[in-house]
Protein backbone atom coordinates (compact mmCIF):
# COMPACT_ATOMS: atom_id res chain seq x y z
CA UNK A 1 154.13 -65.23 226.54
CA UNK A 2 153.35 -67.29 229.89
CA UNK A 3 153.04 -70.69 229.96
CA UNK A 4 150.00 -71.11 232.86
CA UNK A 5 148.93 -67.35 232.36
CA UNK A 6 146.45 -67.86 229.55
CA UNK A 7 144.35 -64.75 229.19
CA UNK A 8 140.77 -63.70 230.60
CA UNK A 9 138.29 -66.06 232.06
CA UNK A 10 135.70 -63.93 233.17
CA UNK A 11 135.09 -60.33 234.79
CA UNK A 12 132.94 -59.45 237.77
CA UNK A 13 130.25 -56.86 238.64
CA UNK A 14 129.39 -56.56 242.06
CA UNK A 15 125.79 -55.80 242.77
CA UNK A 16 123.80 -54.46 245.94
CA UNK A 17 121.24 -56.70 245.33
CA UNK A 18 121.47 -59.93 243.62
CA UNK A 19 118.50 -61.18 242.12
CA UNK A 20 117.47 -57.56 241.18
CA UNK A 21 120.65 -57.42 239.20
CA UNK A 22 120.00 -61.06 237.85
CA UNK A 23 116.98 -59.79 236.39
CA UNK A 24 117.95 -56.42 234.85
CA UNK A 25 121.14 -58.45 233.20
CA UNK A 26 117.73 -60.53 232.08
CA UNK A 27 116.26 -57.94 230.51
CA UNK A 28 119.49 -57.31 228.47
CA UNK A 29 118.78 -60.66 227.28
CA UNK A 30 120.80 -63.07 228.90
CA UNK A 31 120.68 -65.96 229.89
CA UNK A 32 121.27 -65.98 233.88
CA UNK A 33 122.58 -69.12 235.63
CA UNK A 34 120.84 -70.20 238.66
CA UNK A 35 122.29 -68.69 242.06
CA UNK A 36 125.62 -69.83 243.17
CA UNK A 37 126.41 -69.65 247.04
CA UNK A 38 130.05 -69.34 248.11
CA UNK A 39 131.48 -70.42 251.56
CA UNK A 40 130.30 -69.22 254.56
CA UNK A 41 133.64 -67.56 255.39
CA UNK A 42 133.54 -65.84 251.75
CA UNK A 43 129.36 -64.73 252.32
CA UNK A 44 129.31 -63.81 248.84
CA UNK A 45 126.87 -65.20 245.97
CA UNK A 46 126.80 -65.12 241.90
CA UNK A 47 124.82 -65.76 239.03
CA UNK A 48 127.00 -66.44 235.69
CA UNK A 49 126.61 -65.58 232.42
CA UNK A 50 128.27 -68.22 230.01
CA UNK A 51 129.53 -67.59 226.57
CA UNK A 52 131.60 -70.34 224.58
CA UNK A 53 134.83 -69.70 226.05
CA UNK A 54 134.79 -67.33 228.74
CA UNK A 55 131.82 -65.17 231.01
CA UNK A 56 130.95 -62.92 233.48
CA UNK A 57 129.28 -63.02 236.99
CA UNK A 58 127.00 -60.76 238.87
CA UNK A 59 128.48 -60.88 242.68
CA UNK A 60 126.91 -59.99 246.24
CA UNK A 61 127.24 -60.17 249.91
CA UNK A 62 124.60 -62.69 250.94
CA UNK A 63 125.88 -62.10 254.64
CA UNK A 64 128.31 -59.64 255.95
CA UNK A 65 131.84 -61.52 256.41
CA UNK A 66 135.81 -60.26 257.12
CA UNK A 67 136.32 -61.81 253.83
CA UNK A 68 134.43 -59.25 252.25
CA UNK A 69 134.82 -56.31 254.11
CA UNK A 70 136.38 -55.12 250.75
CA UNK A 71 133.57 -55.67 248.53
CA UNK A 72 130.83 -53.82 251.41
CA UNK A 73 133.14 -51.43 251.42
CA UNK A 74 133.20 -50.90 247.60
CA UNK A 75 129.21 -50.99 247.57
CA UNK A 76 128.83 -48.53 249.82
CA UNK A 77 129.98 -46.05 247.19
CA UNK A 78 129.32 -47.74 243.86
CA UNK A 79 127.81 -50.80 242.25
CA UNK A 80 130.25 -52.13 238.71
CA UNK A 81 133.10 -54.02 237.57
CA UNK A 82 135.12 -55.18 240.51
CA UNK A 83 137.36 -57.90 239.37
CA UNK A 84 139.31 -59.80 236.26
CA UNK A 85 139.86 -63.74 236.77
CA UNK A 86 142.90 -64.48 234.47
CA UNK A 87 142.61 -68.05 232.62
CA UNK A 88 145.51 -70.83 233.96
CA UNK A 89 145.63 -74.46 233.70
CA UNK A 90 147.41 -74.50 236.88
CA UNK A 91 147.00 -71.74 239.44
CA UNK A 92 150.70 -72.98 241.48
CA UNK A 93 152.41 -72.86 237.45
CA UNK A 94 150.89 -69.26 237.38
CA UNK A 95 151.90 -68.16 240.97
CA UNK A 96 155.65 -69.71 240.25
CA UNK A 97 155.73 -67.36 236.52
CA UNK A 98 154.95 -64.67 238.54
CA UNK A 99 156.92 -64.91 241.24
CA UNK A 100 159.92 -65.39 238.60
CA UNK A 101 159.20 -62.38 237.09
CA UNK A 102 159.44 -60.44 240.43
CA UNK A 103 155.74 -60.02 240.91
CA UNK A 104 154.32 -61.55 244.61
CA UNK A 105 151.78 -63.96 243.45
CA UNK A 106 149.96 -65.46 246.71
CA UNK A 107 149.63 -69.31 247.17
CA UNK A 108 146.86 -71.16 245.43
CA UNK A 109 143.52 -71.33 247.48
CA UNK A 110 140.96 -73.69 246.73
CA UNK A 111 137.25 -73.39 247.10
CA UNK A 112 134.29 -74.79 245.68
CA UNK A 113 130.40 -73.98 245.39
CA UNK A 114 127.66 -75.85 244.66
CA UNK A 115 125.43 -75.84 241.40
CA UNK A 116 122.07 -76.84 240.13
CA UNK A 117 122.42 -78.76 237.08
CA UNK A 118 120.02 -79.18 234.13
CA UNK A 119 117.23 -81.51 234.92
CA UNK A 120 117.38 -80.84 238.64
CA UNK A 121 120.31 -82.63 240.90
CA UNK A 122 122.89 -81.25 242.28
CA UNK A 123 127.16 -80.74 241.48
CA UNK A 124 130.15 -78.72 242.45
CA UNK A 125 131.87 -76.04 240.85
CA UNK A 126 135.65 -76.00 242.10
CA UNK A 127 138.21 -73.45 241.79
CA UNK A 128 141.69 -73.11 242.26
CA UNK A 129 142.74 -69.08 242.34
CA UNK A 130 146.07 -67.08 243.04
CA UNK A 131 145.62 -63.66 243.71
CA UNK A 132 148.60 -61.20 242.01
CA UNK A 133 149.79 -58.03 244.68
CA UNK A 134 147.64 -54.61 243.95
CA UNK A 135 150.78 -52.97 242.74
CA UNK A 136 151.17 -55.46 239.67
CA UNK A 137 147.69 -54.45 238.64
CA UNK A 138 147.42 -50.45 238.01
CA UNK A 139 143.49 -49.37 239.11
CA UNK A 140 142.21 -53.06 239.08
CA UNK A 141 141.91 -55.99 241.14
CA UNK A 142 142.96 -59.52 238.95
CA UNK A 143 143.79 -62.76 239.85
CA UNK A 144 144.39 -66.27 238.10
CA UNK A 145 141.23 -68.94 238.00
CA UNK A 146 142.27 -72.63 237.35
CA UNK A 147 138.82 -74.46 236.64
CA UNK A 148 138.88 -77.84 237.88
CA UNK A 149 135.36 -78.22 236.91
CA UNK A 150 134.40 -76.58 233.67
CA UNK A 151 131.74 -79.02 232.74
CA UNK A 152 129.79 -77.64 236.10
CA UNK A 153 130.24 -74.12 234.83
CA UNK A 154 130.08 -73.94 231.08
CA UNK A 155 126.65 -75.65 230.67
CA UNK A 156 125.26 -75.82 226.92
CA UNK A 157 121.93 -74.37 227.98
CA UNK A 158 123.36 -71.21 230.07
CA UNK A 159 125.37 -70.45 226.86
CA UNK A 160 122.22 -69.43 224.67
CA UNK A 161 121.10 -66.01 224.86
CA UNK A 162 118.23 -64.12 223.23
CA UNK A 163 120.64 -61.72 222.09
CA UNK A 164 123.23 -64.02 220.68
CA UNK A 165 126.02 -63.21 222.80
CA UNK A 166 128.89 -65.48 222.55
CA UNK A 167 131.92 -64.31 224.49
CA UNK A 168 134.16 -60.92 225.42
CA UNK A 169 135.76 -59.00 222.40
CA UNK A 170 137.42 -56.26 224.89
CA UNK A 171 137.62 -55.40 228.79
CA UNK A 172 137.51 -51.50 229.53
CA UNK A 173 139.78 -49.83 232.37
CA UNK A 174 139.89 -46.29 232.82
CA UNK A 175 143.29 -45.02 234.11
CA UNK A 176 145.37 -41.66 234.38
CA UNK A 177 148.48 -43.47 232.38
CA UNK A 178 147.65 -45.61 229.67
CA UNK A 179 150.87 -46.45 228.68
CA UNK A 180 152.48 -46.51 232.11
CA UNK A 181 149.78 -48.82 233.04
CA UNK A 182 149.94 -50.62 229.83
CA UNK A 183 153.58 -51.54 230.64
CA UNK A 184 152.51 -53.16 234.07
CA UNK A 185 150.24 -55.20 232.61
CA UNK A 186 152.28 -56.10 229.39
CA UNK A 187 154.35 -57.71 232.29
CA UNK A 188 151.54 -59.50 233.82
CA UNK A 189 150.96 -61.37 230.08
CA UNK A 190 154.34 -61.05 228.90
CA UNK A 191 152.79 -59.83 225.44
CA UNK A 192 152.82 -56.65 223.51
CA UNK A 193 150.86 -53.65 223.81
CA UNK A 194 149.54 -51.55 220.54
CA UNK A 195 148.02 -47.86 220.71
CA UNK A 196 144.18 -47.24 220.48
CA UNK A 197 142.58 -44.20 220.36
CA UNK A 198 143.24 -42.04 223.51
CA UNK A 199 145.01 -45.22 225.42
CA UNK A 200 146.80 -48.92 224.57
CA UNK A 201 145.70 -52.42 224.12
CA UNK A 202 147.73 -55.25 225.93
CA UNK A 203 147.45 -58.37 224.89
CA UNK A 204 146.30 -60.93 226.91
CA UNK A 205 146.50 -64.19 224.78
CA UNK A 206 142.39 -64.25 223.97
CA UNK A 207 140.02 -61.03 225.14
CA UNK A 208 142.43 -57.62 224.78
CA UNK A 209 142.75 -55.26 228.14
CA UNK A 210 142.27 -51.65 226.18
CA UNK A 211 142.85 -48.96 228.86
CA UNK A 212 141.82 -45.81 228.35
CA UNK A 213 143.64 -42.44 229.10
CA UNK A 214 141.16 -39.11 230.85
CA UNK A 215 138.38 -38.75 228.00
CA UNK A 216 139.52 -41.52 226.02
CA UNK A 217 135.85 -43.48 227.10
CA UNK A 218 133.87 -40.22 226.52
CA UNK A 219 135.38 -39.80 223.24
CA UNK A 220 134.08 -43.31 222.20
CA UNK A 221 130.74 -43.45 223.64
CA UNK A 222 130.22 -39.50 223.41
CA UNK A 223 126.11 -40.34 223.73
CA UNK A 224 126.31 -43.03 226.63
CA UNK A 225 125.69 -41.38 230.43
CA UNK A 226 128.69 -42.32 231.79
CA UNK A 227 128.46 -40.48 234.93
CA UNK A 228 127.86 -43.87 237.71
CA UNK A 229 131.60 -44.88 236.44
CA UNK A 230 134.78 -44.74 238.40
CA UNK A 231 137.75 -42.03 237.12
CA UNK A 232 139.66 -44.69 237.52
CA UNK A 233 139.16 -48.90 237.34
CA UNK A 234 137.64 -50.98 235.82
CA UNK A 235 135.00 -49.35 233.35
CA UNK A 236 133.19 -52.21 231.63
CA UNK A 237 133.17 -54.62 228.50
CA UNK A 238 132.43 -55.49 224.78
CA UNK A 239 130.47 -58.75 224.31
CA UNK A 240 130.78 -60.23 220.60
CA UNK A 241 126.97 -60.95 219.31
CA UNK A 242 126.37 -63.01 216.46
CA UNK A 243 123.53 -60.97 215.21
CA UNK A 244 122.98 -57.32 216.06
CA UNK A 245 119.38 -57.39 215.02
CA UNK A 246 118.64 -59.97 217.96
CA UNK A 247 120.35 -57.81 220.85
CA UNK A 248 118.35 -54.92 219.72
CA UNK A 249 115.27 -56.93 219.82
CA UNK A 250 115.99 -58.42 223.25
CA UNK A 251 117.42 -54.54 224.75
CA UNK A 252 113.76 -53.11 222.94
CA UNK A 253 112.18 -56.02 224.39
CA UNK A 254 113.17 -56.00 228.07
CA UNK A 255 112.84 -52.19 227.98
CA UNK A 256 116.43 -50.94 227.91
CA UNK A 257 117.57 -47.75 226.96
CA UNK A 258 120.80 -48.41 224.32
CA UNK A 259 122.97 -45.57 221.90
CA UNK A 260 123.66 -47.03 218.42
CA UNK A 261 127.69 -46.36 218.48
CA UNK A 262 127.88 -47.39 214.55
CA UNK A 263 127.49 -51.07 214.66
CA UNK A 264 127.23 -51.48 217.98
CA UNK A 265 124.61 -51.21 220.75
CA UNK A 266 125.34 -49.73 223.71
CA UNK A 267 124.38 -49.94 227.51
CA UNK A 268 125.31 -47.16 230.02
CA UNK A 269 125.88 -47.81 233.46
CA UNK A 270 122.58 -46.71 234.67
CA UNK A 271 121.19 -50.01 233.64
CA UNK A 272 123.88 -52.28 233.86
CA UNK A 273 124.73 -51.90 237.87
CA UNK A 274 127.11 -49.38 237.67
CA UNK A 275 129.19 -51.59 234.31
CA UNK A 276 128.63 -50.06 230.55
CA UNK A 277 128.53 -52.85 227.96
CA UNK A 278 128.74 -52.74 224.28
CA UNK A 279 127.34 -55.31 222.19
CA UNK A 280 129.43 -55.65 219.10
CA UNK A 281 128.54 -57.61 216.12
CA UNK A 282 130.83 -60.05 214.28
């Protein structure tokens, strides 16, 4: 178990277009934060989606940058789940636990954006990240997220959703070796992994990493298109609702086409920018 190395924060899903995406994740019913704008240097924007304890965020290139060269390049083949932030209190604690246990850890960079509050005015989310080496990380990109902001970000009125989403149960990666893969990243948390059907789950210390062998994500949403996602990466995620009959009104409602997977509701890529989510009730 790490000291600074806390779990998941929040995944990313990198869009073409940004406000188009904004609104289909609005017609999933959710609750979509107003647009953030990153540095000039980084040329990137998001819009958020808060739950109680953790999120995700819809990301685009507002303006063509080196610092994301990466992510054009990305988009120029697919839209989806590009990124896991990793939850620290201290982003230099988690870069010095990593570098201890022999994995490269940059140096902390800080950056900040601003952000419309409630009510109108104006404040500033800031951020304090360490990015881990590709190599530590089998068929995803992660990196640590200190918050020294939270009550910019987690805003009571972004957290309420019409279809009573209220934080990650599980985040999907496809990859060839489940339990090769699972050992890199049972390094990364230094926690225990457990088999699942057709892969492993590593846990993380909250949300579990479950990554799935060739099939394995077929075999569990066998009536989901799943053809828009990656062989390999970062597939998609589970968000916990509270009530299942509210997501189905609000997918029925904004038009989505879901699979019933037993309990759970289900979104395939083709409306979720290239990410399939599962809404699972408690």
């Amino acid at each position: 178990m790490r000291a600074h190395v806390l779990g998941i924060d929040h995944v990313i899903v990198l869009v073409r277009e940004l406000e188009a995406a904004a609104a289909d994740y609005g017609r999933l019913g959710f609750t979509i934060s107003p647009r953030g704008t990153h540095s000039a240097h980084m040329g990137t924007g998001n819009h958020t989606i808060m739950f109680e304890r953790d999120y995700f965020e819809l990301m685009g290139v507002l303006a063509p940058t080196d610092a994301n060269a990466r992510w054009r390049e990305l988009l120029a083949r697919r839209e989806g789940m590009s990124g896991v932030a990793l939850k620290t209190d201290k982003a230099s604690g988690a870069a010095a636990e990593m570098r201890a246990a022999g994995i490269a850890a940059a140096d902390p960079v800080h950056f900040a954006r601003p952000v419309d509050l409630p009510g109108g005015g104006k404040g500033e989310a800031a951020f304090d990240t360490t990015q881990f080496p590709p190599e530590a990380t089998p068929d995803a990109r992660m990196f640590c997220c200190q918050h020294l902001t939270p009550h910019t970000v987690w805003i009571a009125a972004l957290q309420r959703h019409a279809n009573s989403a209220h934080g990650l149960a599980e985040v999907l990666l496809a990859t060839d070796d489940p339990a090769e893969a699972g050992a890199a990243y049972a390094r990364i948390f230094d926690r225990d992994t457990a088999p699942v059907p057709g892969g492993v789950a590593v846990a993380t210390g909250n949300t579990p990493l479950v990554l799935l062998g060739p099939g394995a994500l077929a075999a569990r949403y066998p009536a989901v298109d799943l053809a828009a996602l990656p062989a390999r990466g970062l597939a998609g995620f589970v968000v916990r609702v509270r009530r299942r009959e509210d997501a189905r009104a609000a997918l029925l409602a904004g038009g989505v086409a879901f699979v019933e997977e037993g309990r759970s509701l289900v979104v395939g890529p083709a409306a979720a920018r290239g990410a399939l989510i599962e809404f699972r009730p408690d």
